[in-house]
PDB file of N, CA and C in Angstrom:
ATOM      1  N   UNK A   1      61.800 174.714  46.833  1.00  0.00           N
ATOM      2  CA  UNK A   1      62.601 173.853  46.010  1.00  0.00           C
ATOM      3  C   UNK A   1      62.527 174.392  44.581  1.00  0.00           C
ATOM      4  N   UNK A   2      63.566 174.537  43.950  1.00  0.00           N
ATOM      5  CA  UNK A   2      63.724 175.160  42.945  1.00  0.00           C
ATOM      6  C   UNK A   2      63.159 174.189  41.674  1.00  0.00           C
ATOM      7  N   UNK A   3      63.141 174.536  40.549  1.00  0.00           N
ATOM      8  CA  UNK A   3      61.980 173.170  39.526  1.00  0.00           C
ATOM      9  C   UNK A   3      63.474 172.595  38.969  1.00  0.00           C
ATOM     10  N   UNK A   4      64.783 173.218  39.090  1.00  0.00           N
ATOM     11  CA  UNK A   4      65.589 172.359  38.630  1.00  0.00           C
ATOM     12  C   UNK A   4      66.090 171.225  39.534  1.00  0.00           C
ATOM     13  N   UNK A   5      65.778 171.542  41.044  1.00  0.00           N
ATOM     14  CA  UNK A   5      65.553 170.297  41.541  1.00  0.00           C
ATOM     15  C   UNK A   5      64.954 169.729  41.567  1.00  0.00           C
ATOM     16  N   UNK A   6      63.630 169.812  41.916  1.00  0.00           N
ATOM     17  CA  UNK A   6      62.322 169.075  41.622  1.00  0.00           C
ATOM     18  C   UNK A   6      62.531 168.186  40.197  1.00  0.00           C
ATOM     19  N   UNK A   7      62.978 168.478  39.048  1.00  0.00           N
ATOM     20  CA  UNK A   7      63.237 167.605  37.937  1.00  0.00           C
ATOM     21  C   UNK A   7      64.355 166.893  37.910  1.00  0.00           C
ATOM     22  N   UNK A   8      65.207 166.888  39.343  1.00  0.00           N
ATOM     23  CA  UNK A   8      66.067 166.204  39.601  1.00  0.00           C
ATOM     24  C   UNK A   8      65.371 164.809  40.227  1.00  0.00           C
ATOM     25  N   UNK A   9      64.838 165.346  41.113  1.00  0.00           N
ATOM     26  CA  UNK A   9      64.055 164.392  41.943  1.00  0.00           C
ATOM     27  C   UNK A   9      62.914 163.102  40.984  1.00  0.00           C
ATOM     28  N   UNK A  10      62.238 164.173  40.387  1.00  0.00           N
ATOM     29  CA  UNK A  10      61.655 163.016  39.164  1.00  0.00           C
ATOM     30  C   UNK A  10      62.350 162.144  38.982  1.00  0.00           C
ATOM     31  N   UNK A  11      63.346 162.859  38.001  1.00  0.00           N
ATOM     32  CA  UNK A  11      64.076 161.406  37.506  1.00  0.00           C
ATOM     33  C   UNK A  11      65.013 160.631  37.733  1.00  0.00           C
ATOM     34  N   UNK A  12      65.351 161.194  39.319  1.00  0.00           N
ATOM     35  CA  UNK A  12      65.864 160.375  40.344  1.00  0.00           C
ATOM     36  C   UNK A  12      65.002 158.870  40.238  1.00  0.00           C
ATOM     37  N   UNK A  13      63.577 159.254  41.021  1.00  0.00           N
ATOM     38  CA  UNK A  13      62.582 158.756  41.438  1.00  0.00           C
ATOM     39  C   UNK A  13      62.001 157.358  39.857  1.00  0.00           C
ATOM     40  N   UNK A  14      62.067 158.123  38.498  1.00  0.00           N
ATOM     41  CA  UNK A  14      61.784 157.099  37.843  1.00  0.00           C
ATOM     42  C   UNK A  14      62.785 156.578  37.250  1.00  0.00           C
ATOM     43  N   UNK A  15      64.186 156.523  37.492  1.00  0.00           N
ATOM     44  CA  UNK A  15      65.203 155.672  37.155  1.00  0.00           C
ATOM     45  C   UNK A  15      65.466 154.663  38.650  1.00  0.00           C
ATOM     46  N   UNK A  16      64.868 154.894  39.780  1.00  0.00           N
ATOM     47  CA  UNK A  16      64.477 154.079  40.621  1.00  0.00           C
ATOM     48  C   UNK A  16      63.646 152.910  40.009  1.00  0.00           C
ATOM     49  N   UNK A  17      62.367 153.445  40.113  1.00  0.00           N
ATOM     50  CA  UNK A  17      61.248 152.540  39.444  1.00  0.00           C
ATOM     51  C   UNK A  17      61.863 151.695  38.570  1.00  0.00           C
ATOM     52  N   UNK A  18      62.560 152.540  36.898  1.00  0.00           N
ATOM     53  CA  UNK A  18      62.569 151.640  36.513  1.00  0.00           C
ATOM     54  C   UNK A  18      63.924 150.128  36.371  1.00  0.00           C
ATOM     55  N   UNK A  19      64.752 150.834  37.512  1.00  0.00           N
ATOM     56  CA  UNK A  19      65.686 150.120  37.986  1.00  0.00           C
ATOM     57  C   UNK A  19      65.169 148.919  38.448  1.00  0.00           C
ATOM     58  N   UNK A  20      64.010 149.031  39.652  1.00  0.00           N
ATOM     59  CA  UNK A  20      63.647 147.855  40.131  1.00  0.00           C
ATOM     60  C   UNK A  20      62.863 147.165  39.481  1.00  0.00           C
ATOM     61  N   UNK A  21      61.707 147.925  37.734  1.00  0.00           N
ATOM     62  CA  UNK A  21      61.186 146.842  37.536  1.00  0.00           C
ATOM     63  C   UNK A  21      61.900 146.254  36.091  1.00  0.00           C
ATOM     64  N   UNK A  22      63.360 146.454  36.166  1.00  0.00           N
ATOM     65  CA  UNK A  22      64.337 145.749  35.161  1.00  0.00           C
ATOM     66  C   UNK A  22      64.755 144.222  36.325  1.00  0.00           C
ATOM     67  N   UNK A  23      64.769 145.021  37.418  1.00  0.00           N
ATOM     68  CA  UNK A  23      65.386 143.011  38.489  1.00  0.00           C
ATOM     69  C   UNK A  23      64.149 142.488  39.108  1.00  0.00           C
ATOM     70  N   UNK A  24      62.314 142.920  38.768  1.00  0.00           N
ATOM     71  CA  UNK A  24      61.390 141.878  38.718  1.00  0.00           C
ATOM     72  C   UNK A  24      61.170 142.185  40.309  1.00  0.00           C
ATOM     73  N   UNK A  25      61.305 142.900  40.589  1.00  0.00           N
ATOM     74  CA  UNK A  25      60.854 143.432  41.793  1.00  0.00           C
ATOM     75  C   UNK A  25      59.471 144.001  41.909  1.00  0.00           C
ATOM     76  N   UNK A  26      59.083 145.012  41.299  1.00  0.00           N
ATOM     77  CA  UNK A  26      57.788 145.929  41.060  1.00  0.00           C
ATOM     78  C   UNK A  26      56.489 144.985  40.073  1.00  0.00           C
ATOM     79  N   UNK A  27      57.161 143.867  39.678  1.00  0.00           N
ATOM     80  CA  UNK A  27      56.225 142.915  38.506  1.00  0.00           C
ATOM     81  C   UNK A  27      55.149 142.022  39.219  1.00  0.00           C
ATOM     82  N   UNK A  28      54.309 141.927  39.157  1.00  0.00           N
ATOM     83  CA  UNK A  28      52.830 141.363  39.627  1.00  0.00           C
ATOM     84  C   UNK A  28      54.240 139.666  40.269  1.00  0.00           C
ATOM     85  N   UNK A  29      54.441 139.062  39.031  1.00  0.00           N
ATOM     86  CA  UNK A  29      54.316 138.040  38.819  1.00  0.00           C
ATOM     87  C   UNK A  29      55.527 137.375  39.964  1.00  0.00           C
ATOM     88  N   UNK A  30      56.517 138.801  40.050  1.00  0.00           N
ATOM     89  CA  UNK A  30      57.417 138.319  41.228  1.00  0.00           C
ATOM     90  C   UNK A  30      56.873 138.154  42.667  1.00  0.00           C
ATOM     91  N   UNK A  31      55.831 139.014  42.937  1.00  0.00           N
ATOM     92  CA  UNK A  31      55.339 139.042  43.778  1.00  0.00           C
ATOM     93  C   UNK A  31      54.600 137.387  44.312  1.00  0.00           C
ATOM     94  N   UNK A  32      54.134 137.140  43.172  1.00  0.00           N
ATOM     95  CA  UNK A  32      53.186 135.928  43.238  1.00  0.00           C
ATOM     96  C   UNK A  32      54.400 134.347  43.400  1.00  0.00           C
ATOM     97  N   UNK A  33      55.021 134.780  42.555  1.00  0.00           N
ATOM     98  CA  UNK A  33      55.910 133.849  42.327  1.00  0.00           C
ATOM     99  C   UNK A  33      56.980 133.375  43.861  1.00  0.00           C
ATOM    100  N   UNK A  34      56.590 134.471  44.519  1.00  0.00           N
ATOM    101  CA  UNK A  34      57.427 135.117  45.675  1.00  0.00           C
ATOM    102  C   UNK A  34      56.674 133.944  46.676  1.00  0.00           C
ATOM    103  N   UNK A  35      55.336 134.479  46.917  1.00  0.00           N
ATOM    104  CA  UNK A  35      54.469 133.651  47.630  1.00  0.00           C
ATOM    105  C   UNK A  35      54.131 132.332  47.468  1.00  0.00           C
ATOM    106  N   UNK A  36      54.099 131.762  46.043  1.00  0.00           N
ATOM    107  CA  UNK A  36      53.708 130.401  45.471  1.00  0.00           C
ATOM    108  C   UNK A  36      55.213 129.362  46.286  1.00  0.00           C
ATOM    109  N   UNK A  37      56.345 130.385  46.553  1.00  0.00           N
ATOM    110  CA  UNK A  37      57.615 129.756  47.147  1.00  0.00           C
ATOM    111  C   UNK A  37      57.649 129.510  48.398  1.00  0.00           C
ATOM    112  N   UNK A  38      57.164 130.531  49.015  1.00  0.00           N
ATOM    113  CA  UNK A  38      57.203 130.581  50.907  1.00  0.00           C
ATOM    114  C   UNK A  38      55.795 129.642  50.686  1.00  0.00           C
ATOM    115  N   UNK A  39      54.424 129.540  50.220  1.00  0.00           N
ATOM    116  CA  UNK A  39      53.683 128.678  50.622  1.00  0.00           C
ATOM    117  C   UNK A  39      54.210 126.903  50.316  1.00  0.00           C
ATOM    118  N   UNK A  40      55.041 126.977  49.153  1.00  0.00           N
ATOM    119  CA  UNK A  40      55.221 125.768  48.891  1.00  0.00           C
ATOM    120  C   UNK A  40      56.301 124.854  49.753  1.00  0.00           C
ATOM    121  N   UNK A  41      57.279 126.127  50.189  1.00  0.00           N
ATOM    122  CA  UNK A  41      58.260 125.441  50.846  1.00  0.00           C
ATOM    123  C   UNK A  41      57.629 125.046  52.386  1.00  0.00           C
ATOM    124  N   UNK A  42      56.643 125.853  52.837  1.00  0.00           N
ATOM    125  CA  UNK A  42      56.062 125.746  54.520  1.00  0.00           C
ATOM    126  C   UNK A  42      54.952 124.450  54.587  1.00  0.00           C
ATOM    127  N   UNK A  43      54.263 124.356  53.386  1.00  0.00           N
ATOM    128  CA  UNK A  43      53.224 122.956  52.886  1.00  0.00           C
ATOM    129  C   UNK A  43      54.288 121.897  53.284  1.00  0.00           C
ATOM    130  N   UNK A  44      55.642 122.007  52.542  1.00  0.00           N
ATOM    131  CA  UNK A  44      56.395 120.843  52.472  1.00  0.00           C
ATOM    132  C   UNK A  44      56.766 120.500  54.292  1.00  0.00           C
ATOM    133  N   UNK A  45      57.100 121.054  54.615  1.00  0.00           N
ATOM    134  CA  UNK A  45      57.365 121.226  55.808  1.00  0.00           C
ATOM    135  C   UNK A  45      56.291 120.643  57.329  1.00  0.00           C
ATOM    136  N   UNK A  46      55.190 120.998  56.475  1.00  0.00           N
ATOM    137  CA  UNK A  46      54.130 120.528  57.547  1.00  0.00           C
ATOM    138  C   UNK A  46      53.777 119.302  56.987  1.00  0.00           C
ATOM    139  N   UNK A  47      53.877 119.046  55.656  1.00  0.00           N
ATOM    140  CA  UNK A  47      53.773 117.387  55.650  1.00  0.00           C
ATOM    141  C   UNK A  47      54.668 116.814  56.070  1.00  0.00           C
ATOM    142  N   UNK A  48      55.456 117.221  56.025  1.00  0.00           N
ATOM    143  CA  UNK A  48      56.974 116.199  56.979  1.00  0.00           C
ATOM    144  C   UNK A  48      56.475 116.186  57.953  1.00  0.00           C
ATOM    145  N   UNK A  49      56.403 117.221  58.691  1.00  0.00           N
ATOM    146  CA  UNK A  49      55.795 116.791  60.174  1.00  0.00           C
ATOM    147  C   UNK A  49      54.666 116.056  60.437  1.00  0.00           C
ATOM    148  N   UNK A  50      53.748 116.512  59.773  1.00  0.00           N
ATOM    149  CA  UNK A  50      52.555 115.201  59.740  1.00  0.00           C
ATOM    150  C   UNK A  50      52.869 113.607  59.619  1.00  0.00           C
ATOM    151  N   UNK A  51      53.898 113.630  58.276  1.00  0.00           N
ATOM    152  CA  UNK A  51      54.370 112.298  58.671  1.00  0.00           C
ATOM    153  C   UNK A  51      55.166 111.607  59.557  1.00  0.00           C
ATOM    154  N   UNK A  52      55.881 112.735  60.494  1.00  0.00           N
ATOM    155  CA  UNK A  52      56.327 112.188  60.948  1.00  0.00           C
ATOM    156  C   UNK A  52      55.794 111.826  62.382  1.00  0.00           C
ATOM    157  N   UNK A  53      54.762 112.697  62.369  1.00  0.00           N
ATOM    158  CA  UNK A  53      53.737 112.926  63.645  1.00  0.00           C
ATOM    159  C   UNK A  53      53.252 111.204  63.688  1.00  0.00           C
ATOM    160  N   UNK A  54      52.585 110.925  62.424  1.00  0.00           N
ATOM    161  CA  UNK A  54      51.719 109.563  61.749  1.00  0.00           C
ATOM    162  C   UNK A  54      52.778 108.574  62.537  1.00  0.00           C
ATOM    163  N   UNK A  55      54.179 108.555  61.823  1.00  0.00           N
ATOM    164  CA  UNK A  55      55.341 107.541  62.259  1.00  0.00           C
ATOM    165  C   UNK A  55      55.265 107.039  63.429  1.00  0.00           C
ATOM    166  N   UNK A  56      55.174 108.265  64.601  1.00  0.00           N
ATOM    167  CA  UNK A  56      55.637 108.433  65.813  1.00  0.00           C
ATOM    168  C   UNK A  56      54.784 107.570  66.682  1.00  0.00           C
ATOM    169  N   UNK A  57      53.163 108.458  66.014  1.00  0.00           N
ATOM    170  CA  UNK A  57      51.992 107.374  66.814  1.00  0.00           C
ATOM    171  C   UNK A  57      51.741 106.315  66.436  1.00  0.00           C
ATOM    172  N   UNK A  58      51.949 105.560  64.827  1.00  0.00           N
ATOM    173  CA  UNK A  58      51.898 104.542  64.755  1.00  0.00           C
ATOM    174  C   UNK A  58      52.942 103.606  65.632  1.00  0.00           C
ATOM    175  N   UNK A  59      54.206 103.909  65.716  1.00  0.00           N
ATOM    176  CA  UNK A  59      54.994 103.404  66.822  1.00  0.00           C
ATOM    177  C   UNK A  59      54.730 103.263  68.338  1.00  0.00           C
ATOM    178  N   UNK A  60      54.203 104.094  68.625  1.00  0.00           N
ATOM    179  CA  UNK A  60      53.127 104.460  69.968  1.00  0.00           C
ATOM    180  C   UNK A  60      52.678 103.153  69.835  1.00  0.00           C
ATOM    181  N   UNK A  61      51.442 103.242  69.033  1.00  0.00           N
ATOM    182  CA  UNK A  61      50.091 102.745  68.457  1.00  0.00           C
ATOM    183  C   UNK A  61      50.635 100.873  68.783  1.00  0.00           C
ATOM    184  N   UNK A  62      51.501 100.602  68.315  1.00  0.00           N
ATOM    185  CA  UNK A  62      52.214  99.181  68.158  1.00  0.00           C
ATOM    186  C   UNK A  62      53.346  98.802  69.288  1.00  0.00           C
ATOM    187  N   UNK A  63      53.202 100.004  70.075  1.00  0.00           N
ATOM    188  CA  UNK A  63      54.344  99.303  71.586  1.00  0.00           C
ATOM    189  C   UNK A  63      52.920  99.482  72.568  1.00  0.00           C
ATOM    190  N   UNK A  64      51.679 100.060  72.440  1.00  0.00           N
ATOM    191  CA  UNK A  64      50.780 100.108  73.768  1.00  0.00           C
ATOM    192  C   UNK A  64      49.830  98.545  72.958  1.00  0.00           C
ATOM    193  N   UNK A  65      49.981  98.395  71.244  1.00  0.00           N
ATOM    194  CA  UNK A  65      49.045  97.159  71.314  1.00  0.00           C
ATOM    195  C   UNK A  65      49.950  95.449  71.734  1.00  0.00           C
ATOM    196  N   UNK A  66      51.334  95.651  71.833  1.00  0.00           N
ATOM    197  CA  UNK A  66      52.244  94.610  72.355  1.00  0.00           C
ATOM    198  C   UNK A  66      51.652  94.418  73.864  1.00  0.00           C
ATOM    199  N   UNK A  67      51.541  96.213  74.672  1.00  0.00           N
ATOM    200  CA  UNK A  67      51.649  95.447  76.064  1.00  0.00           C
ATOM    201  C   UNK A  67      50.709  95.361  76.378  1.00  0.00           C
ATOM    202  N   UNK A  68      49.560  95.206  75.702  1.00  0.00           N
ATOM    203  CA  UNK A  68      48.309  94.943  76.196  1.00  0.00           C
ATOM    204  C   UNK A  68      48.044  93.235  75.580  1.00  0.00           C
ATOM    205  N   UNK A  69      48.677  93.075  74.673  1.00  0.00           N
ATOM    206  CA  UNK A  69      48.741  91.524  74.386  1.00  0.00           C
ATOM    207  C   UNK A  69      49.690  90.741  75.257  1.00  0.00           C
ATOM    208  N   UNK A  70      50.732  91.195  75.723  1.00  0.00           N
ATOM    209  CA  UNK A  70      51.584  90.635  76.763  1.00  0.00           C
ATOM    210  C   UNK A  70      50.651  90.576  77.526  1.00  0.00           C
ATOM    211  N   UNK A  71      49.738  91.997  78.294  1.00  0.00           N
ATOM    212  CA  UNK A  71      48.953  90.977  79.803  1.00  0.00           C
ATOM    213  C   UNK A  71      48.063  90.511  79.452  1.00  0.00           C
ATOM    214  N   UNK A  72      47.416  90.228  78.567  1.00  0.00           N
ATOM    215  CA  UNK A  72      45.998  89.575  78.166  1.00  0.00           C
ATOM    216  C   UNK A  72      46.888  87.870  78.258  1.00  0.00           C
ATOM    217  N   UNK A  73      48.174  87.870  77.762  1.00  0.00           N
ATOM    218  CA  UNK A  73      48.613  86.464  77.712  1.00  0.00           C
ATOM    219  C   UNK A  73      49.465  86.069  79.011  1.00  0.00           C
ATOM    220  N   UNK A  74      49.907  86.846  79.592  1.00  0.00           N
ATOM    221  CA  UNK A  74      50.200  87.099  81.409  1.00  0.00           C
ATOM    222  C   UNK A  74      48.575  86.390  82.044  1.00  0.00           C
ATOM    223  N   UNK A  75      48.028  86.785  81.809  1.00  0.00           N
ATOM    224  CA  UNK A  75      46.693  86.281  82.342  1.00  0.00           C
ATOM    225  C   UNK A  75      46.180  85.212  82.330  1.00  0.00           C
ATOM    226  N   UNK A  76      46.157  85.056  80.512  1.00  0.00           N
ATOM    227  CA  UNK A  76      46.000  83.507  80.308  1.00  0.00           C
ATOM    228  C   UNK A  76      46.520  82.437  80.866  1.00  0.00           C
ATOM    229  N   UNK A  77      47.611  82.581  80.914  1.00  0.00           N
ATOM    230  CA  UNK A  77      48.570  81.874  81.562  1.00  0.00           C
ATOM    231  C   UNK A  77      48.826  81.772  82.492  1.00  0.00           C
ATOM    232  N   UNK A  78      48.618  82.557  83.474  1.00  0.00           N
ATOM    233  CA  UNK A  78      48.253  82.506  85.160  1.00  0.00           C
ATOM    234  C   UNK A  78      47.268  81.547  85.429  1.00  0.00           C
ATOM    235  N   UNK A  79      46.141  82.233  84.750  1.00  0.00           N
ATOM    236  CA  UNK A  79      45.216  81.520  84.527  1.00  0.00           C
ATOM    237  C   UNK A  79      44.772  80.208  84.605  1.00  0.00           C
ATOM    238  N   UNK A  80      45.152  79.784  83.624  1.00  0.00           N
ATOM    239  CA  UNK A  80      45.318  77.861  83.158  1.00  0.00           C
ATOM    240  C   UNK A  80      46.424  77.514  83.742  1.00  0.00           C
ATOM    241  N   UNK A  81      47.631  77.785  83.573  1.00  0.00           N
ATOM    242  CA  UNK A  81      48.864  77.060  84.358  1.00  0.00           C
ATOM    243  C   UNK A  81      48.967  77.247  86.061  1.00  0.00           C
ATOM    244  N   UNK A  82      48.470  78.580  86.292  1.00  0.00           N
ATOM    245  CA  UNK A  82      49.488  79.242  87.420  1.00  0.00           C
ATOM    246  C   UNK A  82      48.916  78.370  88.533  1.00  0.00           C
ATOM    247  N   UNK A  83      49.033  78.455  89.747  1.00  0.00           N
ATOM    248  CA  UNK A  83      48.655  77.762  91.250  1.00  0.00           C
ATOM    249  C   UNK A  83      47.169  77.684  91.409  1.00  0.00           C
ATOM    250  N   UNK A  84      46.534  76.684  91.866  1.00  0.00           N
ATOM    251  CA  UNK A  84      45.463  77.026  91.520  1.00  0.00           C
ATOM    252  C   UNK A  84      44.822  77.122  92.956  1.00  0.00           C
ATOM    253  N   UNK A  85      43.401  77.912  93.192  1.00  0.00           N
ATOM    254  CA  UNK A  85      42.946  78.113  94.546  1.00  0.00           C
ATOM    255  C   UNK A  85      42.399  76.650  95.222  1.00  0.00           C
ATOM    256  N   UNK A  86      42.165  75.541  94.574  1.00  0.00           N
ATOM    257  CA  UNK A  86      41.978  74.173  95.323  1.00  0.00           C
ATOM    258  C   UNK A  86      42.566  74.073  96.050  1.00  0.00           C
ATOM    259  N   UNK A  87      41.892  73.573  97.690  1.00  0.00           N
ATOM    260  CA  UNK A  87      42.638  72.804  98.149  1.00  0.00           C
ATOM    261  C   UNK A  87      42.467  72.105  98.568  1.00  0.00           C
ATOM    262  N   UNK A  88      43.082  70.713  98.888  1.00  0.00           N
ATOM    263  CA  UNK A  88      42.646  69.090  98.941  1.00  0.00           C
ATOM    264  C   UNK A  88      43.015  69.067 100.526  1.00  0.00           C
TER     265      UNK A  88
END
């Protein structure tokens, strides 16, 4: 390779560089700034689901404590009212 290419290639190579660190590409801070985004947006995301996880079982949580108060009062009520085993 001849050195007048080779000094082509240089400053090929650092009008690259400094191409990309004019649009914040090559800069610490994009990088970080980059990540502080994908972690913040995926956090958000799993708290939604958590809450909605919470929602789901509290709904659970309040249709299994109904039908367990329905037969506890199914019972009662058999119980005291229903036919009774006497017999006269």
């Amino acid at each position: 390779m001849s050195s007048a290419c080779r000094a082509w290639v240089v400053a090929a190579s650092i009008a690259a560089v400094e191409t990309l660190k004019d649009q914040g590409v090559c800069r610490w801070n994009f990088v970080i700034r980059s990540m502080q985004q994908h972690a913040k947006n995926n956090i958000r995301s799993y708290y939604q689901a958590k809450k909605l996880s919470a929602q789901t079982s509290s709904a659970i949580s309040n249709q299994m404590k109904r039908s367990k108060e329905e037969s506890v009062r199914k019972v009662m009520d058999l119980s005291c009212w229903g036919p009774s085993t006497i017999r006269f």
